[in-house]
Protein backbone atom coordinates (compact mmCIF):
# COMPACT_ATOMS: atom_id res chain seq x y z
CA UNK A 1 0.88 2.53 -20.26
CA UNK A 2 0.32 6.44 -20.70
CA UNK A 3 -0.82 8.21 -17.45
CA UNK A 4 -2.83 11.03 -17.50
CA UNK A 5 -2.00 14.33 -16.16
CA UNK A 6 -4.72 14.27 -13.50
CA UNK A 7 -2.96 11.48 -11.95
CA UNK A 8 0.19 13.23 -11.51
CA UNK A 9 -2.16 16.74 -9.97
CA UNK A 10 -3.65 14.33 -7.77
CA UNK A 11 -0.21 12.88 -6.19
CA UNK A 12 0.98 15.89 -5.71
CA UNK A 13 -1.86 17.22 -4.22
CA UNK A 14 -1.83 14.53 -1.43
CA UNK A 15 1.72 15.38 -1.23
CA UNK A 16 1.15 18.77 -0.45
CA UNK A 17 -1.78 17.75 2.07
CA UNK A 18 0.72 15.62 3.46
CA UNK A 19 3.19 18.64 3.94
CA UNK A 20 0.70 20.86 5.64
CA UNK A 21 -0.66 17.52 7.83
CA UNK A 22 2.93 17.44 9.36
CA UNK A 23 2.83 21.05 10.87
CA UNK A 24 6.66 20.93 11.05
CA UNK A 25 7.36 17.75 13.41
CA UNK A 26 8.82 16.16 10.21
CA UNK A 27 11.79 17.87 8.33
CA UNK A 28 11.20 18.57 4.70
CA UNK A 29 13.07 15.36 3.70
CA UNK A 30 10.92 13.72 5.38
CA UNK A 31 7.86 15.22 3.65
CA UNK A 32 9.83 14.47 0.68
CA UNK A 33 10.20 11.05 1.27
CA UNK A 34 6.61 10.48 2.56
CA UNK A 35 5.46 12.11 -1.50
CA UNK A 36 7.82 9.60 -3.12
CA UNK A 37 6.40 6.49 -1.28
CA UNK A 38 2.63 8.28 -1.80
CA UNK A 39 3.13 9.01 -5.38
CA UNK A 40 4.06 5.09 -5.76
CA UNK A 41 1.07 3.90 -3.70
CA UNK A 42 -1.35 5.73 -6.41
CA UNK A 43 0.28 4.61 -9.54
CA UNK A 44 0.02 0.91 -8.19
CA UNK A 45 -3.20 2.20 -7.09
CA UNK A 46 -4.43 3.14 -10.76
CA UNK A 47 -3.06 0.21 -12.31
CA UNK A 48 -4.52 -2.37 -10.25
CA UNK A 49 -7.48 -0.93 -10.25
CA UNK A 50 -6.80 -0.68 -14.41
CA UNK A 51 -5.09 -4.08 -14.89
CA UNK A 52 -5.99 -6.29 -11.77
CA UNK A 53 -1.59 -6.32 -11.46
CA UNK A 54 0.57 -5.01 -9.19
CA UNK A 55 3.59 -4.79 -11.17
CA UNK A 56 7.00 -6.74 -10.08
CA UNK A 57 8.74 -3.81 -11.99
CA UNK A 58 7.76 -1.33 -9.81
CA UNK A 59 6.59 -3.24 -6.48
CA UNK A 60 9.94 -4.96 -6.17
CA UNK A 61 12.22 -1.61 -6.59
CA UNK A 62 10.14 0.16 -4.20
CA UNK A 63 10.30 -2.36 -1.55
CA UNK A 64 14.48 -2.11 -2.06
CA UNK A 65 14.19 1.30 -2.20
CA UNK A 66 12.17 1.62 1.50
CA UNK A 67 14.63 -0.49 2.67
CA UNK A 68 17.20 1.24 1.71
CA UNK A 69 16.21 4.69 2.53
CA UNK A 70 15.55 3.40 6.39
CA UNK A 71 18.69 2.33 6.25
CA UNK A 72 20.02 6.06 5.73
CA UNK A 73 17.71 6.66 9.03
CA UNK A 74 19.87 4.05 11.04
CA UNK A 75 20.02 0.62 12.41
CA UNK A 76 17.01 1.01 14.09
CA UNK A 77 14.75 2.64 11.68
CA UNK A 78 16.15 -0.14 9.26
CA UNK A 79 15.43 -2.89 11.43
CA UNK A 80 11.95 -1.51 11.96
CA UNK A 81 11.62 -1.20 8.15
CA UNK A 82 12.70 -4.82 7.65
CA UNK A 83 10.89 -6.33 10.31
CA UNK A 84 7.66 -4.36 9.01
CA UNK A 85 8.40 -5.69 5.07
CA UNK A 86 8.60 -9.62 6.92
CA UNK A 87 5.82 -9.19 9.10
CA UNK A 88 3.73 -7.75 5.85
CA UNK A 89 4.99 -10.55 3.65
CA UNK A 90 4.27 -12.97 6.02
CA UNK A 91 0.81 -12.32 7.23
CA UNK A 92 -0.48 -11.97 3.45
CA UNK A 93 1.77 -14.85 2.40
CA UNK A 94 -0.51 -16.57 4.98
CA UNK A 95 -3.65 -15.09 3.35
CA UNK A 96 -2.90 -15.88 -0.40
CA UNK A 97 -2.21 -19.27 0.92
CA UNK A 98 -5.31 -19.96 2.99
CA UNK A 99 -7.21 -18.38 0.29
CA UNK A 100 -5.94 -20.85 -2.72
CA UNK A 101 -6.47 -23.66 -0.49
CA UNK A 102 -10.33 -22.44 0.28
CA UNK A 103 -11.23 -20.77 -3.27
CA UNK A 104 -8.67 -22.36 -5.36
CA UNK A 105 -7.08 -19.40 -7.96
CA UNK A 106 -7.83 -15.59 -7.47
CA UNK A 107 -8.88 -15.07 -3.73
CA UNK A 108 -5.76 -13.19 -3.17
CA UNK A 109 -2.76 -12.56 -5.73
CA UNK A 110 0.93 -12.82 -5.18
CA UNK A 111 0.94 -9.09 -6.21
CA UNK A 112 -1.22 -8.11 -3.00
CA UNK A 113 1.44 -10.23 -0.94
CA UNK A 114 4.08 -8.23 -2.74
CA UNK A 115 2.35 -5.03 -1.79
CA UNK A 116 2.01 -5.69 2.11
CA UNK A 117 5.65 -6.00 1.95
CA UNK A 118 6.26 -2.88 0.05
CA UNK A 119 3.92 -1.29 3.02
CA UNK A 120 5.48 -2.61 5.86
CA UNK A 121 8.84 -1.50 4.70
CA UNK A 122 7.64 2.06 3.65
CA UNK A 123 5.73 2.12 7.35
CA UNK A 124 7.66 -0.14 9.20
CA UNK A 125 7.16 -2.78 12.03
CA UNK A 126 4.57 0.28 14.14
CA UNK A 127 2.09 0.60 11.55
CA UNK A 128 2.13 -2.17 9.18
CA UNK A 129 -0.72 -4.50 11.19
CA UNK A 130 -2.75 -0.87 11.45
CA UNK A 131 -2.62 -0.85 7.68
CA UNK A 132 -2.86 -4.30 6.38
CA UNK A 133 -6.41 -4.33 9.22
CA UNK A 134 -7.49 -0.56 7.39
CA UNK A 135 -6.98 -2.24 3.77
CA UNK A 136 -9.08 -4.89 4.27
CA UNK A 137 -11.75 -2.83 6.07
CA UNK A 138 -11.98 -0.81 2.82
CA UNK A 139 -12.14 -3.74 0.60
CA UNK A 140 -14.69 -5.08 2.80
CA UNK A 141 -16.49 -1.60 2.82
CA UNK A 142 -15.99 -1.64 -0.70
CA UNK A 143 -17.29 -5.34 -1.50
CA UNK A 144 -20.27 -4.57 1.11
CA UNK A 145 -21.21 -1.57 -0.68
CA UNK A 146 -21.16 -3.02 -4.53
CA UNK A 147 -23.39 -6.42 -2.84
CA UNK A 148 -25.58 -3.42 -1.34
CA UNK A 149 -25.96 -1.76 -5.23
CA UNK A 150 -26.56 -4.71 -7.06
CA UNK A 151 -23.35 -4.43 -8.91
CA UNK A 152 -21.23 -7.23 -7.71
CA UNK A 153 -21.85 -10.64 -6.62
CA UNK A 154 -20.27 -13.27 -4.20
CA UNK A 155 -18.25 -14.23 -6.47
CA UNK A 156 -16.77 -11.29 -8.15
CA UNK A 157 -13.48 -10.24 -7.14
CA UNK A 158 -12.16 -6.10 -6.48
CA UNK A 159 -8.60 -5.27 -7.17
CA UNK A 160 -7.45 -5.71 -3.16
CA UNK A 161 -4.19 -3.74 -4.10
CA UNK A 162 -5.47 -0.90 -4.54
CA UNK A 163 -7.65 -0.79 -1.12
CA UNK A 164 -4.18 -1.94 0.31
CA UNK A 165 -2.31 1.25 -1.32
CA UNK A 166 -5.18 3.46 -0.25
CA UNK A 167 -4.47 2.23 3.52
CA UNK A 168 -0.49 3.14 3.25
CA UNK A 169 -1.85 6.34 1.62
CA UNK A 170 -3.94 7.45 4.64
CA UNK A 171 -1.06 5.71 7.00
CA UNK A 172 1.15 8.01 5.38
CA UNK A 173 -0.56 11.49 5.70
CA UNK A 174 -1.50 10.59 9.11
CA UNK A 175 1.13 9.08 10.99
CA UNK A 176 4.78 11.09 11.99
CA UNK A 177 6.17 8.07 9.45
């Protein structure tokens, strides 16, 4: 898959909103870390939103890699960070499960599942029901909006991945994460 340039202009422009949103409370590794996990969120953003997928190759990595670099922050941070990855997992597991159960194939894909625990390890076990509840609001606002325009209808789907990236995007710039 080639990725434009104005993809890469645009993470690092919310990675340099980010910088200025933390006013100094965070350190700069921090910040750093915070543009890594945000520059992730919009390429699974862009491809789900391009191929309806949330890739194992990168979704899987990512989540190790959160895990990991809470780990660096302690037992604590860590334990938030894996608690926040279960409790993510979990909730959506319950969701993609309920939903093939109710709708059969498509109301919610393993990749979206994937994704919630991906957020809840990048925002850990504080934030992760505040952006799992702001992803769905979006897709909702999003679904609402298409119905409104005439360009959707009940049945459609919308790739939910990249409503739930857009959540750990805004969770990102404005939390102290």
């Amino acid at each position: 898959m080639k990725l434009n340039h104005k993809y890469i202009y645009n993470a690092f422009s919310v990675c340099g909103f980010k910088a200025i949103m933390n006013r100094m409370v965070n350190t700069l590794h921090m910040t750093l870390i915070a543009c890594f996990y945000i520059a992730l969120l919009l390429l699974i953003m862009v491809i789900d939103l391009r191929q309806r997928r949330i890739l194992n190759l990168i979704a899987l990595p990512a989540t190790l890699s959160a895990l990991a670099i809470s780990l660096a922050y302690g037992r604590e941070s860590f334990l938030l960070a894996l608690l926040g990855a279960l409790i993510g997992f979990l909730f959506f597991y319950a969701l993609f499960w309920i939903g093939g159960r109710l709708y059969e194939s498509g109301a919610l894909g393993f990749g979206d599942v994937k994704l919630a625990m991906l957020l809840g390890a990048m925002l850990g076990l504080q934030h992760i029901l505040h952006t799992l509840a702001l992803g769905m609001l979006l897709a909702g606002l999003a679904a609402f909006l298409l119905l409104v325009a005439g360009r959707a209808v009940p049945r459609n789907t919308l790739p939910y991945g990249a409503y739930l990236a857009a959540a750990g995007v805004f969770m990102l710039i404005w939390t102290n994460s």
